[in-house]
C-alpha atoms as a PDB file:
ATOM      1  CA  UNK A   1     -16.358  10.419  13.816  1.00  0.00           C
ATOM      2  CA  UNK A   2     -13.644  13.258  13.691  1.00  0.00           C
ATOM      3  CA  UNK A   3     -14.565  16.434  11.428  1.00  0.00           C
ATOM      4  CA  UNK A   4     -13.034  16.664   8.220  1.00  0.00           C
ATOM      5  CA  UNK A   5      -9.730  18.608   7.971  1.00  0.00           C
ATOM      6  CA  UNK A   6      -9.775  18.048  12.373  1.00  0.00           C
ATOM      7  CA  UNK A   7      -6.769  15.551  12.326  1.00  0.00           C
ATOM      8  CA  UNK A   8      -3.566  14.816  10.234  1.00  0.00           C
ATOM      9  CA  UNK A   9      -0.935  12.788   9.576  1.00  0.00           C
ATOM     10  CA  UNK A  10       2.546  14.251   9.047  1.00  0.00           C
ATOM     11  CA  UNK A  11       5.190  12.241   7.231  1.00  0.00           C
ATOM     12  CA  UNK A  12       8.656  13.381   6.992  1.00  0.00           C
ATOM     13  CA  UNK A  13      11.870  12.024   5.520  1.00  0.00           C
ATOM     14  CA  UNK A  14      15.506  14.070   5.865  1.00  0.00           C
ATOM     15  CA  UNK A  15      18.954  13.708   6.719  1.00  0.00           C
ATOM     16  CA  UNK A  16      19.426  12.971  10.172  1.00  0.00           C
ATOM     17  CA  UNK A  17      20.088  16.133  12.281  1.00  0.00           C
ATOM     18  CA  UNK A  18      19.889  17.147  15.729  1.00  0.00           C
ATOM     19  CA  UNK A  19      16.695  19.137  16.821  1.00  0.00           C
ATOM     20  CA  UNK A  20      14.268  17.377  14.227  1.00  0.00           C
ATOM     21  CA  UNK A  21      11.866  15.665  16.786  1.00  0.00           C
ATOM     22  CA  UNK A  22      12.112  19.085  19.051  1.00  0.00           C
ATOM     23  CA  UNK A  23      11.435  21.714  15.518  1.00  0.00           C
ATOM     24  CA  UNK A  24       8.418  19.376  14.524  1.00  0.00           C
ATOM     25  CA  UNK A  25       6.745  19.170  18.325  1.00  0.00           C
ATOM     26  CA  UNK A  26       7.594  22.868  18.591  1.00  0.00           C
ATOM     27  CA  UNK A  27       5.844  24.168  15.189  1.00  0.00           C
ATOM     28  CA  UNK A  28       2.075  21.922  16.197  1.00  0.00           C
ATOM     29  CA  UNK A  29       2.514  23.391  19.395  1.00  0.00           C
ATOM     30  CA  UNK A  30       2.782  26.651  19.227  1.00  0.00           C
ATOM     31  CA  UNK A  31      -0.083  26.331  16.943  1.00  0.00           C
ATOM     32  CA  UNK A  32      -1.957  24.878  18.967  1.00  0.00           C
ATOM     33  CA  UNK A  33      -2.024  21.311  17.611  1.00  0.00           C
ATOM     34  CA  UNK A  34      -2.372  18.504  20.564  1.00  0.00           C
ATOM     35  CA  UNK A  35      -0.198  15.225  19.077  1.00  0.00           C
ATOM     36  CA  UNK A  36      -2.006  11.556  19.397  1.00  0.00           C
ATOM     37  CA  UNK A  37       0.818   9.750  18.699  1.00  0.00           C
ATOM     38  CA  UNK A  38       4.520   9.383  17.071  1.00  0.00           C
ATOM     39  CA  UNK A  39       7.237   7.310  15.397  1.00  0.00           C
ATOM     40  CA  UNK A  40      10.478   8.001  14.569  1.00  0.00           C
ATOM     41  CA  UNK A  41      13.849   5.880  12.990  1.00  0.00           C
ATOM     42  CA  UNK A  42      17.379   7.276  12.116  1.00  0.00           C
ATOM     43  CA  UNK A  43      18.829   5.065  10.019  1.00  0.00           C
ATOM     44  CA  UNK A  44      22.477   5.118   9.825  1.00  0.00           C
ATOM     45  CA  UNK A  45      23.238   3.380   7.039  1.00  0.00           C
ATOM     46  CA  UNK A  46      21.674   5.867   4.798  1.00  0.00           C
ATOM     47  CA  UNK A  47      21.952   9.101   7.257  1.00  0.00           C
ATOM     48  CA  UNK A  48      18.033   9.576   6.737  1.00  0.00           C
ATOM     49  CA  UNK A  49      15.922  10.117   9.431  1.00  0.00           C
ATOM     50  CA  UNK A  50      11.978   9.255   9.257  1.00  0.00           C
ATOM     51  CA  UNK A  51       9.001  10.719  11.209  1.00  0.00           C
ATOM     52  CA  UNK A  52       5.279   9.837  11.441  1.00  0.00           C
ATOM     53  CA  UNK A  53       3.244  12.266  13.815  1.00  0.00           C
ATOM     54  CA  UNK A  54      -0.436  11.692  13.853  1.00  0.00           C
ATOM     55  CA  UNK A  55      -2.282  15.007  15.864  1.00  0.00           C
ATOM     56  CA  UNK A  56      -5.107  17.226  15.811  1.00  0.00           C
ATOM     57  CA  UNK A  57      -6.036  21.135  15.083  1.00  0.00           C
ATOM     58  CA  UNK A  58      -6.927  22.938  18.793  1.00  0.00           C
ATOM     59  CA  UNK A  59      -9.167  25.884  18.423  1.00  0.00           C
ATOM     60  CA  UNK A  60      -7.884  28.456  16.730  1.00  0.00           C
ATOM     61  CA  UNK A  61      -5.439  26.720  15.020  1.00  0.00           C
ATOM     62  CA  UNK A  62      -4.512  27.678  11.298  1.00  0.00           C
ATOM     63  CA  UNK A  63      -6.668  25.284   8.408  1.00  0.00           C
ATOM     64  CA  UNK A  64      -4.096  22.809   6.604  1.00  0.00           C
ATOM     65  CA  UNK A  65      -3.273  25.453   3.619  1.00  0.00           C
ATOM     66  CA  UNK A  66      -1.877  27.283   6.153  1.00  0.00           C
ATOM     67  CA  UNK A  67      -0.216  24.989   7.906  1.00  0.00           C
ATOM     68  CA  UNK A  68       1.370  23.665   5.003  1.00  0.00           C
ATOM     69  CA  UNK A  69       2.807  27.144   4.141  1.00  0.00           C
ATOM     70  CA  UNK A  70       3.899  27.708   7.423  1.00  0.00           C
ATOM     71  CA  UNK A  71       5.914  24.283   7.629  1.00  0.00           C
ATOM     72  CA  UNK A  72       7.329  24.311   4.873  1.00  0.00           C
ATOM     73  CA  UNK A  73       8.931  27.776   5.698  1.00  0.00           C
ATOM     74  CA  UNK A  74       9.844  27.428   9.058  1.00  0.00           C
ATOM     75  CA  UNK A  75      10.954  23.640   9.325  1.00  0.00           C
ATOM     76  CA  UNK A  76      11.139  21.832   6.470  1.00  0.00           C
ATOM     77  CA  UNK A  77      13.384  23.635   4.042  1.00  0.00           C
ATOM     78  CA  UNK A  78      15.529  24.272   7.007  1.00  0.00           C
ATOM     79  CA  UNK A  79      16.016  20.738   7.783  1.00  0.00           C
ATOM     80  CA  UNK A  80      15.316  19.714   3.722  1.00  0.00           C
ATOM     81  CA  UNK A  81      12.694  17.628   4.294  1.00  0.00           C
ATOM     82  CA  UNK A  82      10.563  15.521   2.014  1.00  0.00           C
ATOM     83  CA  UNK A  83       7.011  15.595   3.667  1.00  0.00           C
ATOM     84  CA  UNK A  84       3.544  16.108   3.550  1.00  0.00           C
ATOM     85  CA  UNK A  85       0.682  16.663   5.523  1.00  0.00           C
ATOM     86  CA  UNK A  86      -2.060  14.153   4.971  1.00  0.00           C
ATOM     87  CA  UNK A  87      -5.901  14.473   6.218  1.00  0.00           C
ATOM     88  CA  UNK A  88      -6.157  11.770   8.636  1.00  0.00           C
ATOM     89  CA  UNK A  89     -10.211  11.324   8.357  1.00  0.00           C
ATOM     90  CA  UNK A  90     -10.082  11.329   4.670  1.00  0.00           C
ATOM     91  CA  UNK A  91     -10.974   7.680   3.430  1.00  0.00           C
ATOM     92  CA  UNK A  92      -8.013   6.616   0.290  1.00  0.00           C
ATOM     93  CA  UNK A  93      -9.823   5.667  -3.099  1.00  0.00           C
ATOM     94  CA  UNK A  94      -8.539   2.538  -4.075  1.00  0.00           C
ATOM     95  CA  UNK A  95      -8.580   0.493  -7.288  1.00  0.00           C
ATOM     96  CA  UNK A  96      -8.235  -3.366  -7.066  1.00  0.00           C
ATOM     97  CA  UNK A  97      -7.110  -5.093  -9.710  1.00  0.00           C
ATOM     98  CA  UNK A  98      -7.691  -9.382 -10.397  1.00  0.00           C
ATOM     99  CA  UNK A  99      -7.504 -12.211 -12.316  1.00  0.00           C
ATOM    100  CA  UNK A 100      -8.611 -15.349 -12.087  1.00  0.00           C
ATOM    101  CA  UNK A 101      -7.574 -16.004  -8.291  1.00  0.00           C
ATOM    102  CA  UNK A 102     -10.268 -13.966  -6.420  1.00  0.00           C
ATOM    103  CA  UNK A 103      -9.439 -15.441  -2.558  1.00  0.00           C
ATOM    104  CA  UNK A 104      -7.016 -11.527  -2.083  1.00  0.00           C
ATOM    105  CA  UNK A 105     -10.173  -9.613  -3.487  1.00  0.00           C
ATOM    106  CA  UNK A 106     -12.739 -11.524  -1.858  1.00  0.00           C
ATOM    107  CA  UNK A 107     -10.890 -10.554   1.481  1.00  0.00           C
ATOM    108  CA  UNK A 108     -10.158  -7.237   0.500  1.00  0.00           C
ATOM    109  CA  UNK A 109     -13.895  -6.184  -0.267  1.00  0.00           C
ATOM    110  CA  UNK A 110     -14.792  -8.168   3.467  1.00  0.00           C
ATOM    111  CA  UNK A 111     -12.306  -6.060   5.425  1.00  0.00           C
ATOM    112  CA  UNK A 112     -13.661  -3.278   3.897  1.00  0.00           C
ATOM    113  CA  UNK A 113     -16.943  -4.355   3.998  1.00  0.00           C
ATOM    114  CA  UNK A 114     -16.691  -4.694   7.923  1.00  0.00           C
ATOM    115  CA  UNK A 115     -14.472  -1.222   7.983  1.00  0.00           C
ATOM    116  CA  UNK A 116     -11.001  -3.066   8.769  1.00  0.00           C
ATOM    117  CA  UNK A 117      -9.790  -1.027   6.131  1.00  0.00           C
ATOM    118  CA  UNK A 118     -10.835   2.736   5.970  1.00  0.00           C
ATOM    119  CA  UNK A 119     -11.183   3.057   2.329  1.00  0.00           C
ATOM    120  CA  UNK A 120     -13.529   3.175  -0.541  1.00  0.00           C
ATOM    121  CA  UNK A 121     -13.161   1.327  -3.639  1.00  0.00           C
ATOM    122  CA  UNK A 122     -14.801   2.685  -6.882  1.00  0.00           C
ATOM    123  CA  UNK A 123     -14.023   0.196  -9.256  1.00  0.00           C
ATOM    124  CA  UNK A 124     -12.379  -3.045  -9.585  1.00  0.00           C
ATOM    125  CA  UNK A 125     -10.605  -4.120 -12.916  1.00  0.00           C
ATOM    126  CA  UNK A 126     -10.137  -7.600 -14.475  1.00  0.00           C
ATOM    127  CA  UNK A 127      -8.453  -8.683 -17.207  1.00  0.00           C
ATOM    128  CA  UNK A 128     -11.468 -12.186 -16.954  1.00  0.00           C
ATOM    129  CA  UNK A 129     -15.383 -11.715 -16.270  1.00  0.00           C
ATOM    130  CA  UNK A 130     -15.341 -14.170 -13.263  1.00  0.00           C
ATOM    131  CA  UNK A 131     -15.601 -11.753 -10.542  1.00  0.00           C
ATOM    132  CA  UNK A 132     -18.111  -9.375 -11.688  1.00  0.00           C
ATOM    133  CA  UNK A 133     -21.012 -11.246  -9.407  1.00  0.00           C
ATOM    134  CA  UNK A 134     -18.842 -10.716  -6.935  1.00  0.00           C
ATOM    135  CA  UNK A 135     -18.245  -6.751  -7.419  1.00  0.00           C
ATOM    136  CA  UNK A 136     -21.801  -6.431  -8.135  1.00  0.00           C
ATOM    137  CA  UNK A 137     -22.957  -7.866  -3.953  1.00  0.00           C
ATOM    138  CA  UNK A 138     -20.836  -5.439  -2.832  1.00  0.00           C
ATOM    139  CA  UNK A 139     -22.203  -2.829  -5.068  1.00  0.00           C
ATOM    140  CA  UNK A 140     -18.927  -1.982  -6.612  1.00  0.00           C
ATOM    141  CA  UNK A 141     -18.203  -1.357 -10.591  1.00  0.00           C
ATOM    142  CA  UNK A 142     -16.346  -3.915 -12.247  1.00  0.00           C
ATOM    143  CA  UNK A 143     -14.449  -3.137 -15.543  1.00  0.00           C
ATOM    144  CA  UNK A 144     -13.323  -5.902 -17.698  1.00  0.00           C
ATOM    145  CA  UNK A 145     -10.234  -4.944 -19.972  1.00  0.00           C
ATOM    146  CA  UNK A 146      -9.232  -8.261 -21.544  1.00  0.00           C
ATOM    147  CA  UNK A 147      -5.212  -8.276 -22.404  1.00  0.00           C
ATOM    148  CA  UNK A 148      -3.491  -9.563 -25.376  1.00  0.00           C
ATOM    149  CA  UNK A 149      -0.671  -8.772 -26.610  1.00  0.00           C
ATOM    150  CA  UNK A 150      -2.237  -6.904 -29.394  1.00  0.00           C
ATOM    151  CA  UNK A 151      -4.855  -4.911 -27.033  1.00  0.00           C
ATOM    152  CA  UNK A 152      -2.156  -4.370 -23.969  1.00  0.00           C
ATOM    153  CA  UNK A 153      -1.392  -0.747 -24.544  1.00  0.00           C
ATOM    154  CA  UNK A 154      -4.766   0.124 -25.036  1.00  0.00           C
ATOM    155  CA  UNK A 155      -6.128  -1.579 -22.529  1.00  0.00           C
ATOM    156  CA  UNK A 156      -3.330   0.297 -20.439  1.00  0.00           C
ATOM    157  CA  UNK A 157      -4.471   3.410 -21.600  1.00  0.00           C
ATOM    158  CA  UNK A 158      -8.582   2.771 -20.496  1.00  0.00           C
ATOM    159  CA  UNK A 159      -7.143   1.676 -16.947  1.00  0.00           C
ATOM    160  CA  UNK A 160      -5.126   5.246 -16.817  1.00  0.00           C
ATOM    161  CA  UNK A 161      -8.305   7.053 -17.576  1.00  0.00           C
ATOM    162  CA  UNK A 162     -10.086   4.977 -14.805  1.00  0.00           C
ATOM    163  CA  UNK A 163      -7.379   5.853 -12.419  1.00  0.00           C
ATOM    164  CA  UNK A 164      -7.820   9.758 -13.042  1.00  0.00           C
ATOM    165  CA  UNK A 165     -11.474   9.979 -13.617  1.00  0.00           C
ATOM    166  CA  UNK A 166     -11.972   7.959 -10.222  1.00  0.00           C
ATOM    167  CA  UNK A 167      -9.358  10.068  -8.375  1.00  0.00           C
ATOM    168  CA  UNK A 168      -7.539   6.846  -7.315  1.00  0.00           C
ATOM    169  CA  UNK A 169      -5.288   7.000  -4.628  1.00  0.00           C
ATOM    170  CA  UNK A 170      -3.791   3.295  -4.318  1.00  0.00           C
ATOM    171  CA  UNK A 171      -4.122   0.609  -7.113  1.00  0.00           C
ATOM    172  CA  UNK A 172      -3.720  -2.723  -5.407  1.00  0.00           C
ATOM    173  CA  UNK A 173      -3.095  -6.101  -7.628  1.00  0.00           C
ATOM    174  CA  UNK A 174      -4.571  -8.672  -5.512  1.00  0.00           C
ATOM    175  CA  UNK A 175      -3.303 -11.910  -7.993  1.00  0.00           C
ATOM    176  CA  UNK A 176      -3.750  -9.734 -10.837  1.00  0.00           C
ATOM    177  CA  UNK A 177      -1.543 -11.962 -13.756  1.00  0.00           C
ATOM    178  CA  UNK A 178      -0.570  -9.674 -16.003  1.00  0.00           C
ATOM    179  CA  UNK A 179       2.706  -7.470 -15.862  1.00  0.00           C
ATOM    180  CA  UNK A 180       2.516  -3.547 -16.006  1.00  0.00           C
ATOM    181  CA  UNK A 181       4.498  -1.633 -18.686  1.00  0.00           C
ATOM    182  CA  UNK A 182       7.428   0.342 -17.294  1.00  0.00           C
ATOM    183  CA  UNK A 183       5.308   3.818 -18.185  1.00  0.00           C
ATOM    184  CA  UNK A 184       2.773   2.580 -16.264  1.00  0.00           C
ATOM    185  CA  UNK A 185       4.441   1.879 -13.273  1.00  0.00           C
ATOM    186  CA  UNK A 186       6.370   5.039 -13.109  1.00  0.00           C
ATOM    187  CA  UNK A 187       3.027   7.091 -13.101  1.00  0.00           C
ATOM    188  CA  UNK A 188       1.781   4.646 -10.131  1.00  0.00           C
ATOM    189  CA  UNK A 189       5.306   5.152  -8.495  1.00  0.00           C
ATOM    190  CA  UNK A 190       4.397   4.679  -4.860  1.00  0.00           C
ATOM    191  CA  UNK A 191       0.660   3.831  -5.246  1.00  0.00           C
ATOM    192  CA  UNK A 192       0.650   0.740  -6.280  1.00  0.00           C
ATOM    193  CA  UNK A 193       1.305  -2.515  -3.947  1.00  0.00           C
ATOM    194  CA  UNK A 194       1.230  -5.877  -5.810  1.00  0.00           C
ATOM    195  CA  UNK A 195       1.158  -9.581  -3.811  1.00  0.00           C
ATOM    196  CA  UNK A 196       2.883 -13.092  -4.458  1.00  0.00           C
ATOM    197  CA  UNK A 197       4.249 -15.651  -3.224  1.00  0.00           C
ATOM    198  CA  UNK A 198       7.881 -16.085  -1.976  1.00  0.00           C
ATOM    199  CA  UNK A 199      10.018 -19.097  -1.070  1.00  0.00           C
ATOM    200  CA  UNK A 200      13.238 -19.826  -0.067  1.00  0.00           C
ATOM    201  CA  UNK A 201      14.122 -21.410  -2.962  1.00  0.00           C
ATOM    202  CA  UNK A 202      12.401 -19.217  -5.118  1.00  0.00           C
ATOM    203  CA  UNK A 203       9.652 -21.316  -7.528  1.00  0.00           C
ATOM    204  CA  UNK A 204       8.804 -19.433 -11.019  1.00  0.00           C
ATOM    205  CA  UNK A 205       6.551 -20.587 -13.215  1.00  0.00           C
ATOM    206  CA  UNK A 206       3.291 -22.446 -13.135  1.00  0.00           C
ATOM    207  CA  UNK A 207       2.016 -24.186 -10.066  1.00  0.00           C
ATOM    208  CA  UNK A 208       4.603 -22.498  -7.492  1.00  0.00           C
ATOM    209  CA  UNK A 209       2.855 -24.022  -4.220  1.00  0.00           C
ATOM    210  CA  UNK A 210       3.208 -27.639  -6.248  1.00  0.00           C
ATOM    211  CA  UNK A 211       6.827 -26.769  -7.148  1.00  0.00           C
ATOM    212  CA  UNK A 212       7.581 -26.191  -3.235  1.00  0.00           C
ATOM    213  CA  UNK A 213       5.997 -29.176  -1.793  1.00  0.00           C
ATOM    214  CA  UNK A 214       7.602 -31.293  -4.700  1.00  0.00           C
ATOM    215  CA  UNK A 215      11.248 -30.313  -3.134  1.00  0.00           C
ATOM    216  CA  UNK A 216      10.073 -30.741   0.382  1.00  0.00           C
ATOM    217  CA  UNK A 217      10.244 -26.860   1.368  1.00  0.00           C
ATOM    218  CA  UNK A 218       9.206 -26.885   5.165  1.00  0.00           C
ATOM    219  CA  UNK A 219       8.382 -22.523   5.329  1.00  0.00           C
ATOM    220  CA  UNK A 220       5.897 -20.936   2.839  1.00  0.00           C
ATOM    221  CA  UNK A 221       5.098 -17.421   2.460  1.00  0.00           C
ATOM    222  CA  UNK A 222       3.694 -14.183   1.001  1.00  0.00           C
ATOM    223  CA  UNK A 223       5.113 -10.696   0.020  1.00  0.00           C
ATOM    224  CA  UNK A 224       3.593  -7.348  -0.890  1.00  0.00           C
ATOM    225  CA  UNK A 225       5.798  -4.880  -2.522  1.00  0.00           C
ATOM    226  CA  UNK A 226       4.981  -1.374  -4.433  1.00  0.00           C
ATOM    227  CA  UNK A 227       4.902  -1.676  -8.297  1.00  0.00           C
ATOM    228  CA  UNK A 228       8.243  -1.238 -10.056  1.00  0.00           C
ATOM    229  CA  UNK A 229       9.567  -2.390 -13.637  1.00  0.00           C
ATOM    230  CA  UNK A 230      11.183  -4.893 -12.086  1.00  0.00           C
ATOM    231  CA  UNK A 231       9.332  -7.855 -11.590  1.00  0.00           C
ATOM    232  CA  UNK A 232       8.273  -8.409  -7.906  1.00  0.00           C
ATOM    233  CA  UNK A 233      11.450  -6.259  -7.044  1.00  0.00           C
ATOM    234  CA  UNK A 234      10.097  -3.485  -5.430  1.00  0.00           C
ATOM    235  CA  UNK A 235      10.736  -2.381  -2.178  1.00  0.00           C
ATOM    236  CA  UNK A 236       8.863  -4.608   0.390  1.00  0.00           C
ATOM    237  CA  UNK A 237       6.106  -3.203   3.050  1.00  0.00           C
ATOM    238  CA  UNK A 238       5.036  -6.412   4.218  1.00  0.00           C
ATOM    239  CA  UNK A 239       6.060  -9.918   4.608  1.00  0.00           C
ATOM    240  CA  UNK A 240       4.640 -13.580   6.153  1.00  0.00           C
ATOM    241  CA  UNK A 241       5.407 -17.352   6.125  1.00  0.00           C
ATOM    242  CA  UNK A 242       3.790 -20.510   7.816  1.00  0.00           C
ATOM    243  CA  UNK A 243       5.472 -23.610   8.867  1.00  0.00           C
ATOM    244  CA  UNK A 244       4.573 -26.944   6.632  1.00  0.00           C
ATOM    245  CA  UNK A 245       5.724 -29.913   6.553  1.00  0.00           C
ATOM    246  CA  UNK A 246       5.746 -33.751   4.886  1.00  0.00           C
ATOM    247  CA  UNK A 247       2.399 -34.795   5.421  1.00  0.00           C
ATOM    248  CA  UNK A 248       0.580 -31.828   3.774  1.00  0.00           C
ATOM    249  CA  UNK A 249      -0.349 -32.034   0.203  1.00  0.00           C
ATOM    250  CA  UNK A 250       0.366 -29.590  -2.599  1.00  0.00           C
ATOM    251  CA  UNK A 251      -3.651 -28.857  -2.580  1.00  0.00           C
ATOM    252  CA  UNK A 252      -2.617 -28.029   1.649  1.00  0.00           C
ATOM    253  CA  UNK A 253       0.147 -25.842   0.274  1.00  0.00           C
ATOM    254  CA  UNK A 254      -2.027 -23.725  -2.140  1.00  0.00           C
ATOM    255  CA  UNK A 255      -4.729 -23.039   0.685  1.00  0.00           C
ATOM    256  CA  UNK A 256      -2.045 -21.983   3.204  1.00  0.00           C
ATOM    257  CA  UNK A 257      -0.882 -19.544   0.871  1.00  0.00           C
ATOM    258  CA  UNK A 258      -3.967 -18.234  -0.024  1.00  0.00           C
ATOM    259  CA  UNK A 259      -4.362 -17.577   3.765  1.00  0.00           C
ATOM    260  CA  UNK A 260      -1.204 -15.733   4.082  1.00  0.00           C
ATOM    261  CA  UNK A 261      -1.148 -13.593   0.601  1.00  0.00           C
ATOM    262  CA  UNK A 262      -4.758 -12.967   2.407  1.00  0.00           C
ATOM    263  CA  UNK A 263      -3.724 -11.230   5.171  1.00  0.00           C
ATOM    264  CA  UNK A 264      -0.545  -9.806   4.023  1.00  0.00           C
ATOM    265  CA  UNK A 265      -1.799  -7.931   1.410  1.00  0.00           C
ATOM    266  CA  UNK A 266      -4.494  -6.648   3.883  1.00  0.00           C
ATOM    267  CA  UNK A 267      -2.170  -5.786   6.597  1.00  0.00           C
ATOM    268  CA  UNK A 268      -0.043  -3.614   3.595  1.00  0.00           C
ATOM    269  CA  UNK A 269      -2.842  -1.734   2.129  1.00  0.00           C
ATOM    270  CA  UNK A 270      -3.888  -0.607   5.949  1.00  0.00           C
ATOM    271  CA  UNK A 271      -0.020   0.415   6.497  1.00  0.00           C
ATOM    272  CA  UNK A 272      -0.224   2.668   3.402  1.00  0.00           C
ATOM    273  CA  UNK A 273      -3.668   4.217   4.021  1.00  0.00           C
ATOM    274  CA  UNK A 274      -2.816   4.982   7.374  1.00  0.00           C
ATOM    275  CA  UNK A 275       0.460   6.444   6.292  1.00  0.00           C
ATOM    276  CA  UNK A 276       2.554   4.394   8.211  1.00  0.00           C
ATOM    277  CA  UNK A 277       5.244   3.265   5.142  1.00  0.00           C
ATOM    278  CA  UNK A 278       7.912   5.497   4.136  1.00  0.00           C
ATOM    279  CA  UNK A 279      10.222   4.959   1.293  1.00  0.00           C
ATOM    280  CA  UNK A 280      13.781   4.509   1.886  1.00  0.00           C
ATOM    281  CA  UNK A 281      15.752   3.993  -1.554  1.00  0.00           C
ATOM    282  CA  UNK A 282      14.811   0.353  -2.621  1.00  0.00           C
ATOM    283  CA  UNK A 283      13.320  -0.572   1.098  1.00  0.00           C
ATOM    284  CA  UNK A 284      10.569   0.748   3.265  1.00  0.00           C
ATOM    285  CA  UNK A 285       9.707   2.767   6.609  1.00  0.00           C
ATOM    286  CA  UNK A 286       7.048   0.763   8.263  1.00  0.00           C
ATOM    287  CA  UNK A 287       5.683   2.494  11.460  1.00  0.00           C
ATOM    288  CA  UNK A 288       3.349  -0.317  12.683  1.00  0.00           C
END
């Protein structure tokens, strides 16, 4: 186990210049800072260039206030960079909130519970009492905030104060069936990653996995997305599908995608807590 405050993660995002890569490498090492590992993409379709370094503090070298100060003076207004420097041992507090589909949660809390995932979770939030057995074998709060359209905004309100008094760092919907007001996805801008499924055709409505295997769709799949205002329109961090065919059932459909929006959403909250996605307009930077 590293010592707290012993290793970071440095994310950057700027327009593409020469002598990025060479400016970053140079300020860790003459600081004595020894670098594990590094990704980097220019796109040129936006002129943005992206960079994920992952290192550690030598002796003697400055604490992260300092290093943070000296940064952002020496290299990142210069090259007008949006970054920051994240502690790399520092477990993310994440909320997770359900509905009535528990199969996302149940494999979140497992992952966890094994330490796939480095993160804690403080509370988990339903809008139905089914899971609360659940929460409670893994020893984690469970706060029921039925919605109607009557107690939405309120109930809204009680999840905010849960978010702030818990210090939560992601809030992940794993099947949770009720749509966020706009407010409240602007103040989780970023920190909030939502699963569902997606087809090609696309099936709304009830009974989507039916829907497909009604019109014969032969690829099935999962997305997870951060929270916007738009409805399952925000930029994508993770993506999956599975082959099916004619002789599976709808029921065969259903468990397949459970499997998928299983790991998909897994493999998204890891990127994000290991600091590996990047925003880039309405898409994502995803250093794998």
């Amino acid at each position: 186990m590293s010592e707290s405050g012993s290793e970071f993660i440095l994310t950057i995002s700027c327009p593409d210049t020469v002598g990025i890569v060479f400016a970053v490498s140079g300020f860790l090492a003459e600081r004595n800072c020894n670098i594990f590992d590094s990704a980097q993409f220019g796109d040129r379709s936006s002129g943005l260039f992206f960079l994920r370094v992952h290192f550690a503090r030598g002796e003697g070298a400055p604490d992260q206030v300092a290093l943070e100060a000296a940064f952002a003076e020496t290299v990142g207004r210069p090259f007008r960079m949006t970054w920051k420097l994240h502690d790399a041992t520092r477990r993310q507090r994440v909320l997770i909130m359900v509905s009535k589909f528990g199969h996302c949660l149940n494999d979140l809390l497992y992952r966890y519970r094994i330490g796939y995932l480095p993160i804690e979770i403080p509370a988990i939030v339903s809008n139905h009492r089914d899971f609360y057995q659940l929460a409670a074998w893994h020893n984690v709060p469970f706060h029921y905030l039925p919605v109607t359209p009557d107690t939405k905004a309120q109930q809204e309100e009680r999840l905010w104060e849960i978010v702030e008094q818990e210090k939560i760092d992601l809030v992940v919907l794993a099947r949770y069936m009720q749509v966020l007001s706009p407010g409240l996805c602007d103040k989780l801008a970023g920190r909030a990653i939502n699963i569902h499924h997606s087809f090609l055709p696309s099936f709304r409505g009830a009974k989507p996995y039916q829907q497909a295997h009604d019109r014969g769709v032969k690829l099935i799949g999962a997305t997870a997305h951060y929270v916007t205002a738009g409805l399952d329109e925000g930029p994508i961090i993770e993506q999956e599908v599975e082959r099916v065919d004619h002789s599976m059932t709808g029921e065969d459909f259903v468990a397949i995608g459970r499997d998928i929006e299983n790991v998909v959403l897994a493999r998204a909250v890891k990127y994000h807590v290991e600091h590996r996605v990047l925003l880039n307009g309405n898409k994502t930077v995803v250093f794998r």
